[in-house]
C-alpha atoms as a PDB file:
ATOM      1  CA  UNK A   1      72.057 -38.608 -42.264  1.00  0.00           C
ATOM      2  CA  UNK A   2      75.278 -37.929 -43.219  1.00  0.00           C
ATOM      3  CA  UNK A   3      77.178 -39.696 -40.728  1.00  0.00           C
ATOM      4  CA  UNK A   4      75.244 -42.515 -41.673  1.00  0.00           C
ATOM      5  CA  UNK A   5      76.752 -42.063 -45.024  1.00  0.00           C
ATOM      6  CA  UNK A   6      79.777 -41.911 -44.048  1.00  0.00           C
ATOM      7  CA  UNK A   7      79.544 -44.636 -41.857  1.00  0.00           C
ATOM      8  CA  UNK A   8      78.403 -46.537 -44.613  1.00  0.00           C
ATOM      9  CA  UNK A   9      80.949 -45.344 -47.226  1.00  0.00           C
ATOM     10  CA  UNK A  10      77.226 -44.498 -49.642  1.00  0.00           C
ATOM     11  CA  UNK A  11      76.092 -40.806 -50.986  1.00  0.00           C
ATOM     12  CA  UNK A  12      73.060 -40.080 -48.444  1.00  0.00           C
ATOM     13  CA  UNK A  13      70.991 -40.327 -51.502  1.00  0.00           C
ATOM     14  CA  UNK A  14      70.790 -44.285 -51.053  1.00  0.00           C
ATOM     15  CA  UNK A  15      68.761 -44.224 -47.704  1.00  0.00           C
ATOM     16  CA  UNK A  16      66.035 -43.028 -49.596  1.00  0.00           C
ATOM     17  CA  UNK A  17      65.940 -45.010 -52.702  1.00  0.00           C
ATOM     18  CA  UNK A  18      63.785 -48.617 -53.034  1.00  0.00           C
ATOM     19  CA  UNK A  19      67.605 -50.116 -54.180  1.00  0.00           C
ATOM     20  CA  UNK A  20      71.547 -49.028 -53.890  1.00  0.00           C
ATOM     21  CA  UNK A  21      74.695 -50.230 -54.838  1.00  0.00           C
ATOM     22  CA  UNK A  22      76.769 -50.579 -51.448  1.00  0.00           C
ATOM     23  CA  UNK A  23      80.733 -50.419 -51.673  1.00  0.00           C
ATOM     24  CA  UNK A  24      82.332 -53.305 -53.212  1.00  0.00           C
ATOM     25  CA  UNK A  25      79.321 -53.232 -56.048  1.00  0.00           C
ATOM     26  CA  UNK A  26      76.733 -55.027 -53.832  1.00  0.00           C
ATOM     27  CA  UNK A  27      73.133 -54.112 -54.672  1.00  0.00           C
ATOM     28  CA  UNK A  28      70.552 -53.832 -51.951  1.00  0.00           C
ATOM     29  CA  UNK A  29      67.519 -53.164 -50.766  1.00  0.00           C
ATOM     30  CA  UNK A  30      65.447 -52.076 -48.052  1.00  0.00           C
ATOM     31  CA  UNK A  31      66.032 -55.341 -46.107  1.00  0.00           C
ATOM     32  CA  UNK A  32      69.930 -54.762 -46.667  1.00  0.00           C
ATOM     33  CA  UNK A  33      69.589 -51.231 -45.217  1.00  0.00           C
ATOM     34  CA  UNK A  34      67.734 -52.350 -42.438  1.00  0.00           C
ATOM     35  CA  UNK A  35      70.380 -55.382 -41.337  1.00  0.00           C
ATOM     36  CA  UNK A  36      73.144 -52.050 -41.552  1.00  0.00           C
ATOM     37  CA  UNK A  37      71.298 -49.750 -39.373  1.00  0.00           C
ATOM     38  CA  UNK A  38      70.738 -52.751 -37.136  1.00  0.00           C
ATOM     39  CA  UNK A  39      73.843 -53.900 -36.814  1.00  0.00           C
ATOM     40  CA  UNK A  40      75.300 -50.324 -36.571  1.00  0.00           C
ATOM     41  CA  UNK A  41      73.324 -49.606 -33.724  1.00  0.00           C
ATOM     42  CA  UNK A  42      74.870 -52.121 -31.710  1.00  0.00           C
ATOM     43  CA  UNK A  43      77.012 -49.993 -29.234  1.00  0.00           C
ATOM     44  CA  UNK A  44      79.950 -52.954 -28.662  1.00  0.00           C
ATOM     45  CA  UNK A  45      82.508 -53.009 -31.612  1.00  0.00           C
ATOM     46  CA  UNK A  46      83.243 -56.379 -30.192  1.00  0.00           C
ATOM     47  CA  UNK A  47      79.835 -57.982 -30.580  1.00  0.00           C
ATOM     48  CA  UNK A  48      78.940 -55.718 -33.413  1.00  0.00           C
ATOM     49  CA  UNK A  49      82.160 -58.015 -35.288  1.00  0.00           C
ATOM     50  CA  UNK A  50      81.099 -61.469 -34.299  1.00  0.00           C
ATOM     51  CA  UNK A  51      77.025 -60.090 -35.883  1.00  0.00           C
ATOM     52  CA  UNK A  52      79.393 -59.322 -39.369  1.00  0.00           C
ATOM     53  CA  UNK A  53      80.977 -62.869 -39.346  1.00  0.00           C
ATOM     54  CA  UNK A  54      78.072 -64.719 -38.524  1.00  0.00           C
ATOM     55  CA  UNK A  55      75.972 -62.745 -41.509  1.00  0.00           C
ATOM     56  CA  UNK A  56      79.450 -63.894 -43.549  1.00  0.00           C
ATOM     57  CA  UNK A  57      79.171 -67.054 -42.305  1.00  0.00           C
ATOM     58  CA  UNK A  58      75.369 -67.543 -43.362  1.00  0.00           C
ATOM     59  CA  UNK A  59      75.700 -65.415 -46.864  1.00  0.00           C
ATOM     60  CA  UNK A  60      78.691 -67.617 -47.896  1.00  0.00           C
END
């Protein structure tokens, strides 16, 4: 768990709560934790970055 929380930048604490506050003050919730872990399992940084800006893309 903890290099989850690092990975995330969040005290491990927030895996196991029903909300969090992610870095940059963004609250979330279980569906927000479960789009990170997705996306962080996804073994090639270079596809893992176009996933990012297309959930940019859609959340702007």
């Amino acid at each position: 768990m903890n290099a989850l929380s690092d990975y995330f930048g969040v005290p491990s604490d927030a895996f196991f709560q029903d909300d969090a506050t992610f870095p940059g003050g963004v609250e979330g919730d279980g569906d927000v934790l479960s789009l990170c872990l997705a996306v962080a399992a996804v073994q090639d940084p270079a596809l893992r970055l176009k996933i990012r800006r297309v959930v940019e893309i859609l959340a702007a």
